[in-house]
PDB file of N, CA and C in Angstrom:
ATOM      1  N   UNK A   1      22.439 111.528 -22.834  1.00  0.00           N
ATOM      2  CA  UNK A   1      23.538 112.359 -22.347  1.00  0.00           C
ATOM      3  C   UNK A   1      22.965 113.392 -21.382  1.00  0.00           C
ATOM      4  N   UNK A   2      23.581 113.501 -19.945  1.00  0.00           N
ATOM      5  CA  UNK A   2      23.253 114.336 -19.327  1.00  0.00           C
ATOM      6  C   UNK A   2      23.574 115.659 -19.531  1.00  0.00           C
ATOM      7  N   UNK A   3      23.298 116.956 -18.658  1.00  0.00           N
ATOM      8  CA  UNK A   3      24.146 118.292 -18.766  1.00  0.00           C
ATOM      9  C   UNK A   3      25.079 118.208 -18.908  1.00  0.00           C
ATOM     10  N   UNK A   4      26.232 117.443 -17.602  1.00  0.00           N
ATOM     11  CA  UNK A   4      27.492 117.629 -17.331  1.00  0.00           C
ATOM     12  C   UNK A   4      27.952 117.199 -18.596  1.00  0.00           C
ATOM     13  N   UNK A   5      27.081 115.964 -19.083  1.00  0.00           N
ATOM     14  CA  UNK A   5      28.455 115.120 -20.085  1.00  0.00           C
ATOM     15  C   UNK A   5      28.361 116.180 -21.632  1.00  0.00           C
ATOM     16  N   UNK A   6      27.292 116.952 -21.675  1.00  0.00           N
ATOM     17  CA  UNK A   6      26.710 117.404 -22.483  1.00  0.00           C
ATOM     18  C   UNK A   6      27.855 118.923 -23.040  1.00  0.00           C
ATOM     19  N   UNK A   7      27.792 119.181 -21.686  1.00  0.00           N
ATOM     20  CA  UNK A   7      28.578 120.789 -21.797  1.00  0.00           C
ATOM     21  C   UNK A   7      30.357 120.268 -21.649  1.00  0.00           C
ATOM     22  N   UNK A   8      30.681 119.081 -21.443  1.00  0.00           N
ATOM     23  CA  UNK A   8      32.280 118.590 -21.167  1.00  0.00           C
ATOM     24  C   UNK A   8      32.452 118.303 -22.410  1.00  0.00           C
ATOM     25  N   UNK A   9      31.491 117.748 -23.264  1.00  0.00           N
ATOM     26  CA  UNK A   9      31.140 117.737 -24.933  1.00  0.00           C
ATOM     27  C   UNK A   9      31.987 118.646 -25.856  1.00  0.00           C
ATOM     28  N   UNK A  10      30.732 119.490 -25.206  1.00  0.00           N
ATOM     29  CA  UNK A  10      31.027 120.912 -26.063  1.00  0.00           C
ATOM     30  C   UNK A  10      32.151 121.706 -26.119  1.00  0.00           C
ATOM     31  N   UNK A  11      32.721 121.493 -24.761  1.00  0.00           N
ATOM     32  CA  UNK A  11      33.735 122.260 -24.493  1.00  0.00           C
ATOM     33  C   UNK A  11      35.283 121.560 -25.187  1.00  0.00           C
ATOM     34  N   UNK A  12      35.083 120.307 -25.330  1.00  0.00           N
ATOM     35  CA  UNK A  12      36.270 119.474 -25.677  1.00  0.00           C
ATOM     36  C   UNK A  12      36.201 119.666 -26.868  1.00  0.00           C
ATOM     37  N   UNK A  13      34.743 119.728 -27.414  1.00  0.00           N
ATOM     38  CA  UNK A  13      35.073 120.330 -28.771  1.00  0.00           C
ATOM     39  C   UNK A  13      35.774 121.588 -29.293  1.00  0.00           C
ATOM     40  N   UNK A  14      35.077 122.418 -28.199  1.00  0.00           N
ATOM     41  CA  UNK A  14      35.608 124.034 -28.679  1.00  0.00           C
ATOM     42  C   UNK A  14      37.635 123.991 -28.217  1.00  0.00           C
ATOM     43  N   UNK A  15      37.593 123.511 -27.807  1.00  0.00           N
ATOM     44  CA  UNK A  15      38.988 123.369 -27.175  1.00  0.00           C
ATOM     45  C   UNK A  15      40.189 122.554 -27.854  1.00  0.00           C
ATOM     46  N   UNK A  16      39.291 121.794 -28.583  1.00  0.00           N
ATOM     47  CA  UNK A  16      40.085 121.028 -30.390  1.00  0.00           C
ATOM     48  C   UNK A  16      40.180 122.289 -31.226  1.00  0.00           C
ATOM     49  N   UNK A  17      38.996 123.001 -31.274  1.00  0.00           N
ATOM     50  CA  UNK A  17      39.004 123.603 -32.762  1.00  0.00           C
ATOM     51  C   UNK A  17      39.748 124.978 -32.330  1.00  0.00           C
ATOM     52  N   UNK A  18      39.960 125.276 -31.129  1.00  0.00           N
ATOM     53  CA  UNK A  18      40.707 126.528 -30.861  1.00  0.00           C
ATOM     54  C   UNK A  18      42.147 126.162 -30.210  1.00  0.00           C
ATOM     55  N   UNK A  19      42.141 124.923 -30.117  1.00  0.00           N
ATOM     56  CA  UNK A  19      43.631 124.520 -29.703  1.00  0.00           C
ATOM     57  C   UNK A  19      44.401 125.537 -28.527  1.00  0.00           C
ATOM     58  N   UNK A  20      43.517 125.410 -27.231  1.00  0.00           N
ATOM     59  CA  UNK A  20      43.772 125.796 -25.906  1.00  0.00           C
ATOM     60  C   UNK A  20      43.636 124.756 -24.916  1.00  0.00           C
ATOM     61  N   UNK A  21      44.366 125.145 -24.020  1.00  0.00           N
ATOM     62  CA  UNK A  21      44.164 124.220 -22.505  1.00  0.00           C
ATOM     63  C   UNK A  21      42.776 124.576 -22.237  1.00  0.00           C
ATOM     64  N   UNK A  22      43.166 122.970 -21.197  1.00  0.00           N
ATOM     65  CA  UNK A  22      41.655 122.846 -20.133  1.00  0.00           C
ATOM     66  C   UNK A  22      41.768 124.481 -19.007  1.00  0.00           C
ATOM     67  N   UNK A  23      42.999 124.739 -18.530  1.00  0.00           N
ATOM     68  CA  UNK A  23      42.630 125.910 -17.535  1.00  0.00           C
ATOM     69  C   UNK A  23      42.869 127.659 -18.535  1.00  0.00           C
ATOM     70  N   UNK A  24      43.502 127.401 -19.668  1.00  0.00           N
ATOM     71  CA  UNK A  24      42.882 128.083 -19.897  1.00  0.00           C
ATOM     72  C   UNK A  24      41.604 129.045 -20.486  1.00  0.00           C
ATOM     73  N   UNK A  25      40.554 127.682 -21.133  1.00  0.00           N
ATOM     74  CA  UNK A  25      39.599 128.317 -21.356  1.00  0.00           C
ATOM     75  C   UNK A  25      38.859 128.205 -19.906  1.00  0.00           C
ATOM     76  N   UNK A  26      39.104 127.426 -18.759  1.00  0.00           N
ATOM     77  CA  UNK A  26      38.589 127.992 -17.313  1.00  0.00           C
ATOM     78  C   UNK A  26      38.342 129.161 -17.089  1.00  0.00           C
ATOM     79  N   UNK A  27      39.407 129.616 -17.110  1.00  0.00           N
ATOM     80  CA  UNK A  27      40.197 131.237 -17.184  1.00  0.00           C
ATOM     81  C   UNK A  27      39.671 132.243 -17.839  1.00  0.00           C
ATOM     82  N   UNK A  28      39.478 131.825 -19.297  1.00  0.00           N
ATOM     83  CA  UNK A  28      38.805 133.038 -20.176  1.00  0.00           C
ATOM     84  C   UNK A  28      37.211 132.821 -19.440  1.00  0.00           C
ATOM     85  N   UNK A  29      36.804 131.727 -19.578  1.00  0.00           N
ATOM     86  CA  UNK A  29      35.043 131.436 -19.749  1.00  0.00           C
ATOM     87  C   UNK A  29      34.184 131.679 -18.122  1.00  0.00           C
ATOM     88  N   UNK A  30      35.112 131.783 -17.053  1.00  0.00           N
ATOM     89  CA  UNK A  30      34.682 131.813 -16.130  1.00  0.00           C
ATOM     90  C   UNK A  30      35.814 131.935 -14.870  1.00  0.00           C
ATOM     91  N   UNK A  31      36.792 132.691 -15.365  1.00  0.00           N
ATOM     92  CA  UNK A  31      37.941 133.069 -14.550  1.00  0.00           C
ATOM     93  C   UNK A  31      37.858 131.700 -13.517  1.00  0.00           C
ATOM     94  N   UNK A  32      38.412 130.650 -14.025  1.00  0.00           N
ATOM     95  CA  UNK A  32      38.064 129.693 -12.911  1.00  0.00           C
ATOM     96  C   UNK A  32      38.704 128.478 -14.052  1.00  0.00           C
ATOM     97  N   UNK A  33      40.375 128.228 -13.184  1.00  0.00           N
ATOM     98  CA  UNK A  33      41.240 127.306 -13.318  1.00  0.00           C
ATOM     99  C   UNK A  33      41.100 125.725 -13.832  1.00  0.00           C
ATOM    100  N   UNK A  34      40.343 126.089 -12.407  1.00  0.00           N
ATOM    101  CA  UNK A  34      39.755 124.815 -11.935  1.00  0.00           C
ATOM    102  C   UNK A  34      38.514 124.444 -12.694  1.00  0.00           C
ATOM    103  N   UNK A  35      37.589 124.687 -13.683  1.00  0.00           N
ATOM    104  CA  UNK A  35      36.602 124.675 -13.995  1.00  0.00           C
ATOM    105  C   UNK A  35      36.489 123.345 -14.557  1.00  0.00           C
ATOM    106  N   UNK A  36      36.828 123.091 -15.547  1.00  0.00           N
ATOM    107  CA  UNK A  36      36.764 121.410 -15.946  1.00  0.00           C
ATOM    108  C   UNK A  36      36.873 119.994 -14.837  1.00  0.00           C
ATOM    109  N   UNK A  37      37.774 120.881 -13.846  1.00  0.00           N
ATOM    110  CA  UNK A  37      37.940 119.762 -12.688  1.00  0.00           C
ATOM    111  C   UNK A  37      36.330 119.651 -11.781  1.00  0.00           C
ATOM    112  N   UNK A  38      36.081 120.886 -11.619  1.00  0.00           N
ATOM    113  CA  UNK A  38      34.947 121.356 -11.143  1.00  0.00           C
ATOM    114  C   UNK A  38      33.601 120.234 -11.981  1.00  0.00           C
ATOM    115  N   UNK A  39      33.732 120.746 -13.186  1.00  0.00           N
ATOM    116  CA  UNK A  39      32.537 120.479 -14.187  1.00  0.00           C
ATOM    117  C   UNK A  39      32.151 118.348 -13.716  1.00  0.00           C
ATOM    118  N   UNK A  40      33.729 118.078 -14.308  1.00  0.00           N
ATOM    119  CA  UNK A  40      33.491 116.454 -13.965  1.00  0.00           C
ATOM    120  C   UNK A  40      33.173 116.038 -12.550  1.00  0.00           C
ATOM    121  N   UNK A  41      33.849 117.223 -11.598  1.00  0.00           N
ATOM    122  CA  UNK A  41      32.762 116.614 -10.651  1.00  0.00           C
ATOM    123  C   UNK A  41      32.385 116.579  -9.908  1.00  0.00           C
ATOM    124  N   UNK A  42      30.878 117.324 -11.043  1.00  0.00           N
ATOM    125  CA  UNK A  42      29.534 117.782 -10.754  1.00  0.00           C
ATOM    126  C   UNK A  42      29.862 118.743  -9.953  1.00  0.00           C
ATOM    127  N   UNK A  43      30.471 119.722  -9.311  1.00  0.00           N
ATOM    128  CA  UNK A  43      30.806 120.850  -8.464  1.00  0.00           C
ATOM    129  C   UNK A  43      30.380 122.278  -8.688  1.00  0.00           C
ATOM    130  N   UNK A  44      30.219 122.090  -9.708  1.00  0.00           N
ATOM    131  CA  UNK A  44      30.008 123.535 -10.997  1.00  0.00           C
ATOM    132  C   UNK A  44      28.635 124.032 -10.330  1.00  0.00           C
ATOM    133  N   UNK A  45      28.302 124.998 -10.617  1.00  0.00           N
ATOM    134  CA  UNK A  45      26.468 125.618 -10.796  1.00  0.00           C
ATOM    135  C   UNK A  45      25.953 125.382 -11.992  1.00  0.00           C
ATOM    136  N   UNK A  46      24.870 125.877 -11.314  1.00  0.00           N
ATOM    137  CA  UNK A  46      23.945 125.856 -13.078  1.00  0.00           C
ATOM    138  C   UNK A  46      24.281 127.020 -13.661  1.00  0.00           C
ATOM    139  N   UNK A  47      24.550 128.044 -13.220  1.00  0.00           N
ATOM    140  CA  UNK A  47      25.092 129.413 -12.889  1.00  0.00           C
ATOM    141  C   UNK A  47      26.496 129.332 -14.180  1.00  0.00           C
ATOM    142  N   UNK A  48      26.989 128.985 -13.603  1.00  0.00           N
ATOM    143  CA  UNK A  48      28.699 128.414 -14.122  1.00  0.00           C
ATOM    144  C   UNK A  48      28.828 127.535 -15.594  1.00  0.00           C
ATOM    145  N   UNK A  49      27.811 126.846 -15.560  1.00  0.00           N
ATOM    146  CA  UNK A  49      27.220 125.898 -17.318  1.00  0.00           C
ATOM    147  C   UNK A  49      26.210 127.049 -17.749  1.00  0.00           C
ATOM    148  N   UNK A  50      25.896 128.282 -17.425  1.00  0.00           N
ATOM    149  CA  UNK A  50      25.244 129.058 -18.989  1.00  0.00           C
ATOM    150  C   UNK A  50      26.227 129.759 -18.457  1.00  0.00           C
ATOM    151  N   UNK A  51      27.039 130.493 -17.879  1.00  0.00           N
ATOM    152  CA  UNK A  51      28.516 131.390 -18.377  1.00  0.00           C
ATOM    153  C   UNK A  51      29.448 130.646 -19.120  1.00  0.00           C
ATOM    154  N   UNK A  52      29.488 129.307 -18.979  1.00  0.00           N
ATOM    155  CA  UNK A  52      30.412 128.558 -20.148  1.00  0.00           C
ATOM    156  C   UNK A  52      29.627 128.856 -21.540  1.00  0.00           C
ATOM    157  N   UNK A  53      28.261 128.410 -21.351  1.00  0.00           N
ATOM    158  CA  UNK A  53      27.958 128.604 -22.814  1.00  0.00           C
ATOM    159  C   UNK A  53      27.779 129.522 -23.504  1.00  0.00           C
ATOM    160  N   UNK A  54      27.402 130.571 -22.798  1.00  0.00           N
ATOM    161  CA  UNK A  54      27.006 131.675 -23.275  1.00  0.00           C
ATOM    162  C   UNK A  54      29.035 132.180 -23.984  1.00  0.00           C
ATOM    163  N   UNK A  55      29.813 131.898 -23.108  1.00  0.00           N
ATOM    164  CA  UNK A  55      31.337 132.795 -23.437  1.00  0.00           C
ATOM    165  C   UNK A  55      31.406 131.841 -25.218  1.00  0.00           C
ATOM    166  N   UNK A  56      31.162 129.796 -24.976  1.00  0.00           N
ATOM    167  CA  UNK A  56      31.607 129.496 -26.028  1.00  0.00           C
ATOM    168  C   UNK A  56      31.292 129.924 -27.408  1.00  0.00           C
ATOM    169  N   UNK A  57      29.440 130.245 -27.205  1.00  0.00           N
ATOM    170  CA  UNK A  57      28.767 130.871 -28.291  1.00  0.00           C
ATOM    171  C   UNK A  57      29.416 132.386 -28.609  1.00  0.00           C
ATOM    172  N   UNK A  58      29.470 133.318 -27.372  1.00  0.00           N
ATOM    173  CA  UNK A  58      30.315 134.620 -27.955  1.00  0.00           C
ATOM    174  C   UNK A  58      31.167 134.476 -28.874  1.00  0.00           C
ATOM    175  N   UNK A  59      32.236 133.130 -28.595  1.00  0.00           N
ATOM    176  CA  UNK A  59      33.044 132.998 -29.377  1.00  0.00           C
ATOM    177  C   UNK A  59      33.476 132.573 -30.649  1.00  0.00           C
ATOM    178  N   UNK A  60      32.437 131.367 -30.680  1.00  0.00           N
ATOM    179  CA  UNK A  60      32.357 131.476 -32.115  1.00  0.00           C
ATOM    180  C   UNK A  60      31.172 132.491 -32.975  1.00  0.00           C
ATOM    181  N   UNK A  61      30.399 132.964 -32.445  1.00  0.00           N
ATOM    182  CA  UNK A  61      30.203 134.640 -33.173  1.00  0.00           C
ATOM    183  C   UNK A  61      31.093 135.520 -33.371  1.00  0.00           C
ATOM    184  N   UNK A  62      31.931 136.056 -33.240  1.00  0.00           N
ATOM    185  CA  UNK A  62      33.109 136.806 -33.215  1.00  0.00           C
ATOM    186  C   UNK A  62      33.875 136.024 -34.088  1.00  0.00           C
ATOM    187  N   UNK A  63      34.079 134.683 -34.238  1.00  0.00           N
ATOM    188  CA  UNK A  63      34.959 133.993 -35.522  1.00  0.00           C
ATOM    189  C   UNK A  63      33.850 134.287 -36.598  1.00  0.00           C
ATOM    190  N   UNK A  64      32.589 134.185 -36.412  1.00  0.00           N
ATOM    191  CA  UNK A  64      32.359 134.134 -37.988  1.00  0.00           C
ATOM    192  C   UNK A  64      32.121 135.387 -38.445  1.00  0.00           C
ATOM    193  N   UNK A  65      31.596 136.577 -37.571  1.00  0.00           N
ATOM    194  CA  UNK A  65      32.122 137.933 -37.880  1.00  0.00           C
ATOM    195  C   UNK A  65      33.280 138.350 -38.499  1.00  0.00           C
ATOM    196  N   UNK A  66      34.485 137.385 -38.621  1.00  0.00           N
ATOM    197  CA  UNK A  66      35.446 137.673 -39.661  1.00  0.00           C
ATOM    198  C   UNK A  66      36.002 137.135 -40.822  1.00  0.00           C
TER     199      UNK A  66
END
């Protein structure tokens, strides 16, 4: 599995278990709509895949903080 398919992964996961749209976790994770459209293809930065990850990890820290 490459990056891309790696972090489209992750994100489809986080996006089951928090039951949100594709633009809007764009939106929260990187003010950017378009981001999943971006991600598949390949358009994104490298820049843009650790602000996704870094927001998804914030987020589930903050769930288990409660």
């Amino acid at each position: 599995m490459n990056e891309a398919q790696s972090i489209l992964s992750d994100i489809q996961a986080f996006l089951s278990e928090r039951g949100i749209a594709e633009k809007t976790f764009g939106f929260r994770a990187a003010n950017n709509t378009r981001l999943l459209e971006r991600l598949r293809s390949g358009t994104a930065s490298l820049a843009t895949v650790a602000k996704v990850r870094k927001y998804i990890e914030q987020e589930r820290a903050k769930e288990a903080e409660q």
